[in-house]
C-alpha atoms as a PDB file:
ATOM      1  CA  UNK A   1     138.601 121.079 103.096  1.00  0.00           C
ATOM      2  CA  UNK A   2     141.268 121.518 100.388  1.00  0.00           C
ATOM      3  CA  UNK A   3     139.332 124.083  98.414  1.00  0.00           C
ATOM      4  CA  UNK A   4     138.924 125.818 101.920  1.00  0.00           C
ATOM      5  CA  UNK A   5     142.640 125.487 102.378  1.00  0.00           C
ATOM      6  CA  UNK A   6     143.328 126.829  98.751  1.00  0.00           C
ATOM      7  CA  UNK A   7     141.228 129.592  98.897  1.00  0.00           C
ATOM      8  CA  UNK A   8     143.425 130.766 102.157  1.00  0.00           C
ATOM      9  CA  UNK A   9     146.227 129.993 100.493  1.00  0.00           C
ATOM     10  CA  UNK A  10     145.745 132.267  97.526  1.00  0.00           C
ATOM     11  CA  UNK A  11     144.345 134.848  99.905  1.00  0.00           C
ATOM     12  CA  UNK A  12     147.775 135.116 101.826  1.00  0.00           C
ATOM     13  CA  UNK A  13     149.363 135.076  98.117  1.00  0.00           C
ATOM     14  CA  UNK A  14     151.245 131.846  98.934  1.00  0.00           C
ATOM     15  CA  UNK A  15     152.249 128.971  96.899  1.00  0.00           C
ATOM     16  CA  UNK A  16     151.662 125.546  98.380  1.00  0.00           C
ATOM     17  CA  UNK A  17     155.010 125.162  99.598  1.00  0.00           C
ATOM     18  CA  UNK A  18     155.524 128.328 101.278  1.00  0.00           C
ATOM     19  CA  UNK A  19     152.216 128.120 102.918  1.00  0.00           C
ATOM     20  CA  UNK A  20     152.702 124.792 104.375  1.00  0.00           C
ATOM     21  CA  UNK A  21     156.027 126.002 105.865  1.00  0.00           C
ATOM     22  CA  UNK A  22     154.586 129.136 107.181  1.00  0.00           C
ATOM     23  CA  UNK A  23     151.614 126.643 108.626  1.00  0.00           C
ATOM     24  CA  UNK A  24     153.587 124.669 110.456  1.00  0.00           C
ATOM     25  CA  UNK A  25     155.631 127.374 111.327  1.00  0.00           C
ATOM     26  CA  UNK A  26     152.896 128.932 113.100  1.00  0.00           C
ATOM     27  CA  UNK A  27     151.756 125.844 114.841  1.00  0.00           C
ATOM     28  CA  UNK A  28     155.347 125.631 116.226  1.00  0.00           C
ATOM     29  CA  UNK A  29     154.854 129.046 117.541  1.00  0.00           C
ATOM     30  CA  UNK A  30     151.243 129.199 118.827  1.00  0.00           C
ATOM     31  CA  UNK A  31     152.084 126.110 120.619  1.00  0.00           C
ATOM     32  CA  UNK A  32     154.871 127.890 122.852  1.00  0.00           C
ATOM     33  CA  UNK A  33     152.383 130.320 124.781  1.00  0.00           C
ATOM     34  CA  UNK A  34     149.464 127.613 125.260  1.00  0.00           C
ATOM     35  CA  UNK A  35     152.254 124.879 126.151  1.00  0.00           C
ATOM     36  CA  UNK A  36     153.198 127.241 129.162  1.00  0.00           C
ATOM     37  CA  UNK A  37     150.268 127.938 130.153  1.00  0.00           C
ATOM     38  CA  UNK A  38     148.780 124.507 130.316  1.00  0.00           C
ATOM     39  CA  UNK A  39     152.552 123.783 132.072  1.00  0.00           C
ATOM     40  CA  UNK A  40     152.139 126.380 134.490  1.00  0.00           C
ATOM     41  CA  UNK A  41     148.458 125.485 135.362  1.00  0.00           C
ATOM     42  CA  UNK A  42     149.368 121.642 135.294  1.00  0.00           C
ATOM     43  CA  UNK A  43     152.899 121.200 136.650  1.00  0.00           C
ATOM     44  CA  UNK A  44     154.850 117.614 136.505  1.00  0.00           C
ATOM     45  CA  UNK A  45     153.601 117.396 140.079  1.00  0.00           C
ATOM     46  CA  UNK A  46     149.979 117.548 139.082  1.00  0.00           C
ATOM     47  CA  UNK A  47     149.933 114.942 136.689  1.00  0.00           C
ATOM     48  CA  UNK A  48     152.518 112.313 137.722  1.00  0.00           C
ATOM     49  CA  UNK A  49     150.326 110.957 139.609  1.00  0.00           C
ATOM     50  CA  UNK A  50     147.701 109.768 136.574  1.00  0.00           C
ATOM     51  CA  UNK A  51     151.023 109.194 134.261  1.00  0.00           C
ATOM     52  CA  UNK A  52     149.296 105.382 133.843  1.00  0.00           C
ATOM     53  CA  UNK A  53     146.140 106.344 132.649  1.00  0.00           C
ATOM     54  CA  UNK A  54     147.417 109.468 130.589  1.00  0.00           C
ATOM     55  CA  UNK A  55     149.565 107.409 129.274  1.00  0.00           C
ATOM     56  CA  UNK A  56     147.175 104.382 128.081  1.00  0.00           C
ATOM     57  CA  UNK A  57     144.674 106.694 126.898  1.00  0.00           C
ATOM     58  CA  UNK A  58     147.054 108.730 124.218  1.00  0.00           C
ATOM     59  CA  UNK A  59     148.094 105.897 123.047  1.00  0.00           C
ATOM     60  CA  UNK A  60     144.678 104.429 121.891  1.00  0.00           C
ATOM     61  CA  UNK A  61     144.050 107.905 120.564  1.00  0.00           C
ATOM     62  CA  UNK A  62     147.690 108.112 119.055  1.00  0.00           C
ATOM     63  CA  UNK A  63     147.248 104.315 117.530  1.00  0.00           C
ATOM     64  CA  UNK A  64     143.459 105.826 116.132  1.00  0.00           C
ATOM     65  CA  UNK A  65     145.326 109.051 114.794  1.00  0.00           C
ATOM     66  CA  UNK A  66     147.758 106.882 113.007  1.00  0.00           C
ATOM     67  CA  UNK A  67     145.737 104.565 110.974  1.00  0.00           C
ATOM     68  CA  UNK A  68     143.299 107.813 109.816  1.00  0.00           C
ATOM     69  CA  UNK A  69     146.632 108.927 108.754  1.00  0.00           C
ATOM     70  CA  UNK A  70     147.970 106.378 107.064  1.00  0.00           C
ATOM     71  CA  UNK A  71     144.774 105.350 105.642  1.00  0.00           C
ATOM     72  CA  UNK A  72     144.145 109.124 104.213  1.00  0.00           C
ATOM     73  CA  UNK A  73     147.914 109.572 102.862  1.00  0.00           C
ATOM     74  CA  UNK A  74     147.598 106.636 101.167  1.00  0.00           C
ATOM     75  CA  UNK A  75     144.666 107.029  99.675  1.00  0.00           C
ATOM     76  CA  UNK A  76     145.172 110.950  98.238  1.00  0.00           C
ATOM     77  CA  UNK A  77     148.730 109.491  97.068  1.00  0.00           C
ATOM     78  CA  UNK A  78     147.167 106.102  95.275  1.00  0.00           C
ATOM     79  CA  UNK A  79     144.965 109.099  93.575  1.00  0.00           C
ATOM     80  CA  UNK A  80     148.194 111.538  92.892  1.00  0.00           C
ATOM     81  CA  UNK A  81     150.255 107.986  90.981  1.00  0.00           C
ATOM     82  CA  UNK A  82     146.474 107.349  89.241  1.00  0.00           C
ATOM     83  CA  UNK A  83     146.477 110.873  87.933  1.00  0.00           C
ATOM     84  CA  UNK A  84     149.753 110.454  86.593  1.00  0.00           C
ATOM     85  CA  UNK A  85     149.016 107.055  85.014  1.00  0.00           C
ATOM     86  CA  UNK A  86     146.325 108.243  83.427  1.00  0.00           C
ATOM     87  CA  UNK A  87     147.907 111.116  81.747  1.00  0.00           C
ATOM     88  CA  UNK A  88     150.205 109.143  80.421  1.00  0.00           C
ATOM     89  CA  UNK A  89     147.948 106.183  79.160  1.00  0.00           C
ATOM     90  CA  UNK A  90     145.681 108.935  77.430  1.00  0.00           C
ATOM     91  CA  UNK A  91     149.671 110.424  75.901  1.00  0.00           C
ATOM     92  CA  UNK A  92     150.250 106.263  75.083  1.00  0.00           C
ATOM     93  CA  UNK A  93     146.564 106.409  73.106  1.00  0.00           C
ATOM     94  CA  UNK A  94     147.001 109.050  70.828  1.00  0.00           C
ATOM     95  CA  UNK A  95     150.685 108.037  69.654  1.00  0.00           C
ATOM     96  CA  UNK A  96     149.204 104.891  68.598  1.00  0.00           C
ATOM     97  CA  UNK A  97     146.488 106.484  67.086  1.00  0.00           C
ATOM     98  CA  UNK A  98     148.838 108.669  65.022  1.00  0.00           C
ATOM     99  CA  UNK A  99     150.325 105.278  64.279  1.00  0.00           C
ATOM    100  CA  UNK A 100     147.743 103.548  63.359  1.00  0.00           C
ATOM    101  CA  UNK A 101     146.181 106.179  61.197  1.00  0.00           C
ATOM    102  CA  UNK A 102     148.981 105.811  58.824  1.00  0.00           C
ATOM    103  CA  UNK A 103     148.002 102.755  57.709  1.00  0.00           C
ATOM    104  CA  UNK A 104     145.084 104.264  56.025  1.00  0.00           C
ATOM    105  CA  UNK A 105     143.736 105.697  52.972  1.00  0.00           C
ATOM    106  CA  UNK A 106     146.375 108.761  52.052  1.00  0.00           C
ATOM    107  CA  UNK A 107     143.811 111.365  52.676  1.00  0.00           C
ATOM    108  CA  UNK A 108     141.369 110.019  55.444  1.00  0.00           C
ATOM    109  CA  UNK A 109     144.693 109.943  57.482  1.00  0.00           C
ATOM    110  CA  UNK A 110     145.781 113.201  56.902  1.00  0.00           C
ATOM    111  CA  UNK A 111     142.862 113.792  58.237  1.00  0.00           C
ATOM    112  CA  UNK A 112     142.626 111.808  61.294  1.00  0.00           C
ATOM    113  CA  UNK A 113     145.982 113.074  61.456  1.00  0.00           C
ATOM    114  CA  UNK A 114     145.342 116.863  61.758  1.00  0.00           C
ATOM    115  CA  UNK A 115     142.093 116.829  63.608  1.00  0.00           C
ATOM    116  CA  UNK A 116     144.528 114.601  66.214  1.00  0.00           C
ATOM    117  CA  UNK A 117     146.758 117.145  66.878  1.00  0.00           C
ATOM    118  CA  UNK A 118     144.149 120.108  66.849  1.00  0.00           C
ATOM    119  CA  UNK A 119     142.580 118.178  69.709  1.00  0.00           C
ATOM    120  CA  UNK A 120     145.705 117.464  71.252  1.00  0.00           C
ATOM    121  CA  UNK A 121     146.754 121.303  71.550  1.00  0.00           C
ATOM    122  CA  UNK A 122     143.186 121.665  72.188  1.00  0.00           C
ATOM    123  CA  UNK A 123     143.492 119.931  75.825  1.00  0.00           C
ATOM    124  CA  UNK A 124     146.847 121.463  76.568  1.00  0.00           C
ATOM    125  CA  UNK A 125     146.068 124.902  75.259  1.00  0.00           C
ATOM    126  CA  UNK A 126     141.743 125.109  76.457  1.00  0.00           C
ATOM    127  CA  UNK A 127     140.928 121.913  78.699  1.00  0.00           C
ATOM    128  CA  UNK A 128     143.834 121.596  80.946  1.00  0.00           C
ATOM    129  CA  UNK A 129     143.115 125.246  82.801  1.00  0.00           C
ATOM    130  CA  UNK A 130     139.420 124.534  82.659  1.00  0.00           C
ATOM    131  CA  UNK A 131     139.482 121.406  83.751  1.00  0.00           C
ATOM    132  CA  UNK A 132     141.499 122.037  86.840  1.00  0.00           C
ATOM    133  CA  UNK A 133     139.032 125.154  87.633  1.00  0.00           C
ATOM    134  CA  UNK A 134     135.776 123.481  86.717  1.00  0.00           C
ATOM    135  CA  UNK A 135     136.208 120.067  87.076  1.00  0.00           C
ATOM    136  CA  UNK A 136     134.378 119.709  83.257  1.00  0.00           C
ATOM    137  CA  UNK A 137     135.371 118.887  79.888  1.00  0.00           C
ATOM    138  CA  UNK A 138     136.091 122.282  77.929  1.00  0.00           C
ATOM    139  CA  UNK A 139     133.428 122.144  74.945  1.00  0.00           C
ATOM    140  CA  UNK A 140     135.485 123.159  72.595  1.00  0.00           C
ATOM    141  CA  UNK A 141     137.767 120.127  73.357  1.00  0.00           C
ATOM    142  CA  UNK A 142     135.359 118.074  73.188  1.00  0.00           C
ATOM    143  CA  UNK A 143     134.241 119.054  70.052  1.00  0.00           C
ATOM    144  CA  UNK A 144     137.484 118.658  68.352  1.00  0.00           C
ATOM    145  CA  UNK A 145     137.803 114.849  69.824  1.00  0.00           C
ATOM    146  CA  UNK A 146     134.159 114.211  68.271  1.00  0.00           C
ATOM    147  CA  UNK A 147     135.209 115.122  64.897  1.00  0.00           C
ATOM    148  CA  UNK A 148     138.455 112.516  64.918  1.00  0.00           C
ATOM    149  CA  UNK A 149     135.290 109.800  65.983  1.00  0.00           C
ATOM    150  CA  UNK A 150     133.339 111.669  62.838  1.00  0.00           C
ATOM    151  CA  UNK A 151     136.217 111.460  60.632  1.00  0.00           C
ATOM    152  CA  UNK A 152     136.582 108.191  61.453  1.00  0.00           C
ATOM    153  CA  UNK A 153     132.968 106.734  61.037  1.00  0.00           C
ATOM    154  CA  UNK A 154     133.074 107.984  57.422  1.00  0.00           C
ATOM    155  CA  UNK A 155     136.415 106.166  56.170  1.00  0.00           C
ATOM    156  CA  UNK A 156     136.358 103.901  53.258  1.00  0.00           C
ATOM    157  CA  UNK A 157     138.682 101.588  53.300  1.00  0.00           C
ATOM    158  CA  UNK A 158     139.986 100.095  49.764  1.00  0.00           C
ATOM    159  CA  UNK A 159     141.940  97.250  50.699  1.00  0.00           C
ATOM    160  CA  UNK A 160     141.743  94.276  54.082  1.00  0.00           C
ATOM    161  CA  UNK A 161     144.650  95.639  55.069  1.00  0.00           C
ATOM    162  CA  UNK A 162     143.171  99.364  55.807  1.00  0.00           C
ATOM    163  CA  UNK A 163     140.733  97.279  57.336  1.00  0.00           C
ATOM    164  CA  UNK A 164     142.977  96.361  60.330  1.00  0.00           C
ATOM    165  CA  UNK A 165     144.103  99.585  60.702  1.00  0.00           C
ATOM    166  CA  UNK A 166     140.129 101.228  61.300  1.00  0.00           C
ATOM    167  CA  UNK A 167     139.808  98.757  63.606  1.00  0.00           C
ATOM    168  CA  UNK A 168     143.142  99.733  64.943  1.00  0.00           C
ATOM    169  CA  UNK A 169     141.945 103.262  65.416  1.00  0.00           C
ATOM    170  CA  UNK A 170     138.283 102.633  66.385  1.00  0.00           C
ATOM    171  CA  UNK A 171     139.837 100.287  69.441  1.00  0.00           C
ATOM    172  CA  UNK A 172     142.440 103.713  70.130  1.00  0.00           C
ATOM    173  CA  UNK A 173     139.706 106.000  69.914  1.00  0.00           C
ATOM    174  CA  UNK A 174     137.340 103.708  72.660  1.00  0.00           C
ATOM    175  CA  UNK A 175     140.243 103.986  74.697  1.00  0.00           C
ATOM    176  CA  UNK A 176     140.964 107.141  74.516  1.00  0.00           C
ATOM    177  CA  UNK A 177     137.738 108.169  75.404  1.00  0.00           C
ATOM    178  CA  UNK A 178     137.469 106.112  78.605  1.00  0.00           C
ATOM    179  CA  UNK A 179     141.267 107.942  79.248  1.00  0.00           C
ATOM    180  CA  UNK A 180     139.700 111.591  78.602  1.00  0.00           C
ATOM    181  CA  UNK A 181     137.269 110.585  81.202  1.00  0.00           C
ATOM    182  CA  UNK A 182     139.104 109.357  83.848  1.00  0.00           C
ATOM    183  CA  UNK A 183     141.395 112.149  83.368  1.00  0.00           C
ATOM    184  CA  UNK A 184     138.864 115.411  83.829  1.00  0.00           C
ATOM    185  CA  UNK A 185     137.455 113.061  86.983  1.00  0.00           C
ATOM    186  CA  UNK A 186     140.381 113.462  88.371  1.00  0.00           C
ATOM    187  CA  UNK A 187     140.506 116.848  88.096  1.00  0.00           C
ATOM    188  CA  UNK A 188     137.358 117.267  91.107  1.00  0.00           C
ATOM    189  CA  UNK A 189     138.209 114.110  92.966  1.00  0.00           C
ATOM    190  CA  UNK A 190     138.848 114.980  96.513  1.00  0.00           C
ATOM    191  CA  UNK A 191     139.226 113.389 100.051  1.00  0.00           C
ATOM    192  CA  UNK A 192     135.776 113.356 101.399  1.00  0.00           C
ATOM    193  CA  UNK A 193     135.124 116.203 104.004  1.00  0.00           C
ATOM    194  CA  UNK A 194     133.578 113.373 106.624  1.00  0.00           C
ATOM    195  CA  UNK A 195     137.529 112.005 106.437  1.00  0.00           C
ATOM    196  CA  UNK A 196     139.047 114.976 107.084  1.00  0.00           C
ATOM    197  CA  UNK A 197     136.728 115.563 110.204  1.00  0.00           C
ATOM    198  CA  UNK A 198     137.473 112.840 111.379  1.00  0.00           C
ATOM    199  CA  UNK A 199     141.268 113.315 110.878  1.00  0.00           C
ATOM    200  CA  UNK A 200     141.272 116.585 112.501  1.00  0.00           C
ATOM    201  CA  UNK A 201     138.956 115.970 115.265  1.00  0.00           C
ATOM    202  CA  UNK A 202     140.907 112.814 116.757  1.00  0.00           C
ATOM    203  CA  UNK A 203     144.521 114.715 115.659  1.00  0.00           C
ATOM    204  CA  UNK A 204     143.174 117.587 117.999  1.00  0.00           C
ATOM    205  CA  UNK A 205     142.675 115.105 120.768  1.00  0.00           C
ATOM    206  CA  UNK A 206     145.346 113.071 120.581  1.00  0.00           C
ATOM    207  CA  UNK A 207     147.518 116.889 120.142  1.00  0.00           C
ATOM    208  CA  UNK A 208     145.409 117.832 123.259  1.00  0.00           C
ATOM    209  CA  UNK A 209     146.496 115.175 124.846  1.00  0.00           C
ATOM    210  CA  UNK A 210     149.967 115.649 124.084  1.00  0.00           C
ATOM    211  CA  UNK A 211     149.761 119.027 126.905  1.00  0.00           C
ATOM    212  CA  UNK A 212     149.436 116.506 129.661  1.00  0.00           C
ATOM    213  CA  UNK A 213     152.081 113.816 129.176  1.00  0.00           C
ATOM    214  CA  UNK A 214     153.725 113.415 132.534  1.00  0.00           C
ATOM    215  CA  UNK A 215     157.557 115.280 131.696  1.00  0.00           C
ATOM    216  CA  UNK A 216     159.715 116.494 134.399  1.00  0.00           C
ATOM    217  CA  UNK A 217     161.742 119.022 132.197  1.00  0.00           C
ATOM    218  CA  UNK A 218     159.580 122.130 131.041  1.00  0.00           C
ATOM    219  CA  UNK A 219     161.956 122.329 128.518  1.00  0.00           C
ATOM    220  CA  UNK A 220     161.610 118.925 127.127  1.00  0.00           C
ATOM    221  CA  UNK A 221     158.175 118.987 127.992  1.00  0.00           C
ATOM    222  CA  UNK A 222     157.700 122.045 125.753  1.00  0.00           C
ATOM    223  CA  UNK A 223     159.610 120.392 122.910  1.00  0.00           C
ATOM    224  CA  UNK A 224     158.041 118.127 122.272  1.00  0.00           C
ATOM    225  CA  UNK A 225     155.006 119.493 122.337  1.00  0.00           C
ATOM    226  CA  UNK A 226     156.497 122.233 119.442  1.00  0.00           C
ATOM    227  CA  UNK A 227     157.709 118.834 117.808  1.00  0.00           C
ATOM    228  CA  UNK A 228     154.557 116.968 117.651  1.00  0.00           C
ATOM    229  CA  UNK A 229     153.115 120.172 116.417  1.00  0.00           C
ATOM    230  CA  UNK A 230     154.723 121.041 113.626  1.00  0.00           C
ATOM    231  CA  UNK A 231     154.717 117.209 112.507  1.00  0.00           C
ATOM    232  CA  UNK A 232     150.975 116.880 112.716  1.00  0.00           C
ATOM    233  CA  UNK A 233     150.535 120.555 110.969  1.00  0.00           C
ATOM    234  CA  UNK A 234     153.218 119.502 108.247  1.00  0.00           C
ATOM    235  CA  UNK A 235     151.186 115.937 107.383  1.00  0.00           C
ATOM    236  CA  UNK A 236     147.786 117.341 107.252  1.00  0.00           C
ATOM    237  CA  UNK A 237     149.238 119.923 104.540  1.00  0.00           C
ATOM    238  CA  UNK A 238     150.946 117.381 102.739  1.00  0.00           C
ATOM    239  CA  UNK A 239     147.665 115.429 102.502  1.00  0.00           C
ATOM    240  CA  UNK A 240     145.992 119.160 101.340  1.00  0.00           C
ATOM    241  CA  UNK A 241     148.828 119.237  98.916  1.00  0.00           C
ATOM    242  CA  UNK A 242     148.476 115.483  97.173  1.00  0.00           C
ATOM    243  CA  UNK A 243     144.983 116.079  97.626  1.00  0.00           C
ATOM    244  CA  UNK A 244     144.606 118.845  93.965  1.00  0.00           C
ATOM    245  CA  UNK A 245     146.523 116.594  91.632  1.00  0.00           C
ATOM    246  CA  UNK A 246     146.215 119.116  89.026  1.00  0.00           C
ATOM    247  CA  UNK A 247     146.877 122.461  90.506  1.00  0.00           C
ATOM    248  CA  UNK A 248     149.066 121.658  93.760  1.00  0.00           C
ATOM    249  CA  UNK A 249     152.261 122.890  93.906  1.00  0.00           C
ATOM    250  CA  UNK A 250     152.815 118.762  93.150  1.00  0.00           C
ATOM    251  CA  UNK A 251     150.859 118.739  90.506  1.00  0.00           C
ATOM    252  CA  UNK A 252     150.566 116.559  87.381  1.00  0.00           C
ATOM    253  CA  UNK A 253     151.054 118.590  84.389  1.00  0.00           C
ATOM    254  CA  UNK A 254     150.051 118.322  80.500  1.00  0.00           C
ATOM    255  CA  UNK A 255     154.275 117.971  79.668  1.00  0.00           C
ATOM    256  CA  UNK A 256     153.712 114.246  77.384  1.00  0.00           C
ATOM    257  CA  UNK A 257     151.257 115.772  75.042  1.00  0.00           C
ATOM    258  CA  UNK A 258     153.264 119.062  74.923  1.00  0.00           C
ATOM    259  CA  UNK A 259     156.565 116.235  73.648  1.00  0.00           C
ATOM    260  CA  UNK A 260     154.080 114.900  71.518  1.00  0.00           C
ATOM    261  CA  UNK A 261     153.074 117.995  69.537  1.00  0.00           C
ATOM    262  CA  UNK A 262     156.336 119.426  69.657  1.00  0.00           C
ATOM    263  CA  UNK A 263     157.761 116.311  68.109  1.00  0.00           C
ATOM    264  CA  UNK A 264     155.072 116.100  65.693  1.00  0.00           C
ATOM    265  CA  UNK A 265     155.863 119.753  64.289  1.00  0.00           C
ATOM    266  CA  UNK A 266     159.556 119.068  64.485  1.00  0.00           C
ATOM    267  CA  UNK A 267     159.052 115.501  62.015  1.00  0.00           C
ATOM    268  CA  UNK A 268     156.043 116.667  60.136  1.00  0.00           C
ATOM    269  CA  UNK A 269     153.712 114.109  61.306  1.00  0.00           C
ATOM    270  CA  UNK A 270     156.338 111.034  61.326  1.00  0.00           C
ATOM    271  CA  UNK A 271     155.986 110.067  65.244  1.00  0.00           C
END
């Protein structure tokens, strides 16, 4: 449902923002003509009479709407804060691994060292981008992290204390490769389509049911029809929006490892 929404998004040549304003903009309006009509063909007079039973029955379905809701919101922005984390653990990885690598032999972490930042610029230059429109590692990424495990595999280490510092960057490099994973997962993780049936079909009902709510004023009546409206439209987007974490318009960019190579070339290799 989000890659449906996206793809009408980019076909009206909006950005996520503007699109979920002019969404719930139209809701508001499309509301207006239907709200009259069901007004007009279902006066106060018509339905005061059932205001009890109206009245239980949106609220079970209102109750129902709510904890879909919740339960979805929650869930896409648990998966938004995770996509974030993750970033940053995989950023928290490779600084240690620079780190680390410097207690070394002199040339083996040069090495380590330069075949760690080709991979980082690697993923913010190549991967990102592909990642967020294929939902795969880029290969030429991934080639570039193998060759920091090759590098690696082949040090000889002249002294216990070097030693400590392999290990150091053998643990880094394990970790780093569960973080690359988690991170590109990410990238296709979406709310299942059987949840978002289910949170449009009962918001429809419960919105449906909204037309009939036993009020007097056509005015107010009408209002808050408009109201509940543009509050269900502007949630579900908000969901559609939490729902990309990489390429929403609240989306978790590659900014740590850009700091990280941009300090690195300012200090030389020194971070």
């Amino acid at each position: 449902m989000s890659d449906y929404l996206e793809m009408v998004g980019n076909f009206l040549g909006m950005s996520d923002q503007v699109f979920c304003l002019f969404m719930t903009i139209m809701s508001i309006v499309l509301t207006v003509p239907v709200g009259l009509l069901v007004i007009w063909i279902f006066p106060y007079e018509k339905i005061v009479n059932s205001s009890d039973g109206i009245s239980s029955f949106s609220s079970i379905i209102g109750i129902l709407y709510a904890i879909i809701l919740g339960y979805v919101l929650v869930t896409v922005y648990g998966n938004f804060c995770d996509t974030e984390a993750v970033v940053e653990k995989e950023v928290t990885i490779l600084i240690e691994l620079l780190r680390e690598a410097e207690g070394l032999p002199k040339e083996e972490a040069k090495k380590i060292h330069q075949a760690t930042m080709e991979y980082i610029s690697s993923v913010i230059d190549e991967e990102w981008n592909h990642m967020i429109d294929t939902g795969k590692y880029h290969p030429n990424t991934l080639e570039k992290f193998s060759i920091v495990y090759k590098i690696a595999t082949n040090i000889k280490c002249q002294s216990p204390e070097q030693l400590v510092f392999l290990k150091e960057v053998a643990d880094a490099l394990s970790s780093l490769s569960t973080a690359r994973f988690e991170r590109v997962s990410f990238a296709s993780s979406r709310v299942p389509d059987i949840l978002w049936e289910l949170l449009l079909g009962v918001g429809l009902v419960s919105f449906g049911m909204a037309f009939f709510f036993p009020v007097e004023s056509t005015r107010l009546r009408l209002a808050l029809l408009c109201s509940t409206a543009g509050v269900m439209t502007f949630t579900t987007l908000l969901i559609y929006m939490l729902d990309r974490p990489y390429n929403g318009s609240l989306n978790v960019k590659p900014e740590s490892l850009i700091r990280v190579r941009d300090v690195e070339d300012e200090v030389g290799g020194k971070l």
